[in-house]
Protein backbone atom coordinates (compact mmCIF):
# COMPACT_ATOMS: atom_id res chain seq x y z
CA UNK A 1 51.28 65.31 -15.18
CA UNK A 2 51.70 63.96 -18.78
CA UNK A 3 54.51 61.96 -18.07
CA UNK A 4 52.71 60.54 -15.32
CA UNK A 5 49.55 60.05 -15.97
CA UNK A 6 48.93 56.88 -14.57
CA UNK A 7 49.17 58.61 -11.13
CA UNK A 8 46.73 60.36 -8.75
CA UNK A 9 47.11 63.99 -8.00
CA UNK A 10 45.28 66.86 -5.92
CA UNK A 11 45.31 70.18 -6.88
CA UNK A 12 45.13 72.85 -4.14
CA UNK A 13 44.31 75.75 -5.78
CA UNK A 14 41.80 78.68 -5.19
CA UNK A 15 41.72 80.00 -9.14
CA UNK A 16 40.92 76.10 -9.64
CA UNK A 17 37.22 76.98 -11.09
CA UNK A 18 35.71 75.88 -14.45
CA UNK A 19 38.47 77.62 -17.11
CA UNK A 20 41.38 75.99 -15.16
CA UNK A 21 39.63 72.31 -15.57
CA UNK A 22 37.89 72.51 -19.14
CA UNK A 23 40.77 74.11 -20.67
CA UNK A 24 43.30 71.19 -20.08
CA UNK A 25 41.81 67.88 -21.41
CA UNK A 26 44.32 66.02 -19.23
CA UNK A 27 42.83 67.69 -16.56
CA UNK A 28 39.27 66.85 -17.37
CA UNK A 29 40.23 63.43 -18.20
CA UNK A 30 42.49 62.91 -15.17
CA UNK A 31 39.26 64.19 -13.28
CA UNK A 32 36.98 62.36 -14.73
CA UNK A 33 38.68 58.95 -13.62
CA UNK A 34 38.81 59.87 -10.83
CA UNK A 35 42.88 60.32 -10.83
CA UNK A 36 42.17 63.96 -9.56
CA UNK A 37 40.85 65.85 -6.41
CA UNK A 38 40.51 69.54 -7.15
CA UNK A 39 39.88 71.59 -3.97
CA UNK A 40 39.14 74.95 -3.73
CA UNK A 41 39.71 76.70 -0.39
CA UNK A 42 38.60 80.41 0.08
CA UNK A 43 40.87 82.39 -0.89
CA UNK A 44 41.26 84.55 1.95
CA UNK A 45 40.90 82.11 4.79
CA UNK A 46 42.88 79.15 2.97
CA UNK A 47 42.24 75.25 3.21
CA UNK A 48 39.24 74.14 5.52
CA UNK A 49 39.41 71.32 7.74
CA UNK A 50 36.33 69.65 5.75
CA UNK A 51 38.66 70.30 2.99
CA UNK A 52 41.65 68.76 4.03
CA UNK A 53 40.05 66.13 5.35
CA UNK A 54 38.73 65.28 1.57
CA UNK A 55 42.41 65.43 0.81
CA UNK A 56 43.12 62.84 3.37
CA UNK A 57 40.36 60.37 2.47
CA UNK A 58 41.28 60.84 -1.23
CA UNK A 59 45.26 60.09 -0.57
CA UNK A 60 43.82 57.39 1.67
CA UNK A 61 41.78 55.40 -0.81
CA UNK A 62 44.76 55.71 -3.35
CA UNK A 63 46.94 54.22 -1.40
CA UNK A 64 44.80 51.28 -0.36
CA UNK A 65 43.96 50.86 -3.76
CA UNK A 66 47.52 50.30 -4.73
């Protein structure tokens, strides 16, 4: 990510909380420009449709944006 930090990313991740996020300032910066979508399915029933459908808008706007 630090070599590309220009990009847009999505983390998938269901340990994604608070100390993932806070603990990596390119994280919280990459967040906080909106260069990252952090989702956070259930662990034990994986990604949601509302979820991935968040994923899909997200990689949708980034691309239009380009």
């Amino acid at each position: 990510m630090i070599e590309h930090q220009n990009q847009s990313f999505v983390l998938i991740d269901d340990n994604a909380n608070s100390w993932l996020i806070e603990e990596s300032s390119l994280l919280t910066d990459l967040q906080k420009n909106g260069r990252l979508l952090v989702i956070k399915p259930f662990a034990y029933t994986g990604i949601s449709e509302d979820e991935m459908n968040k994923v899909t808008n997200y990689v949708d706007h980034i691309n239009k944006s380009q």
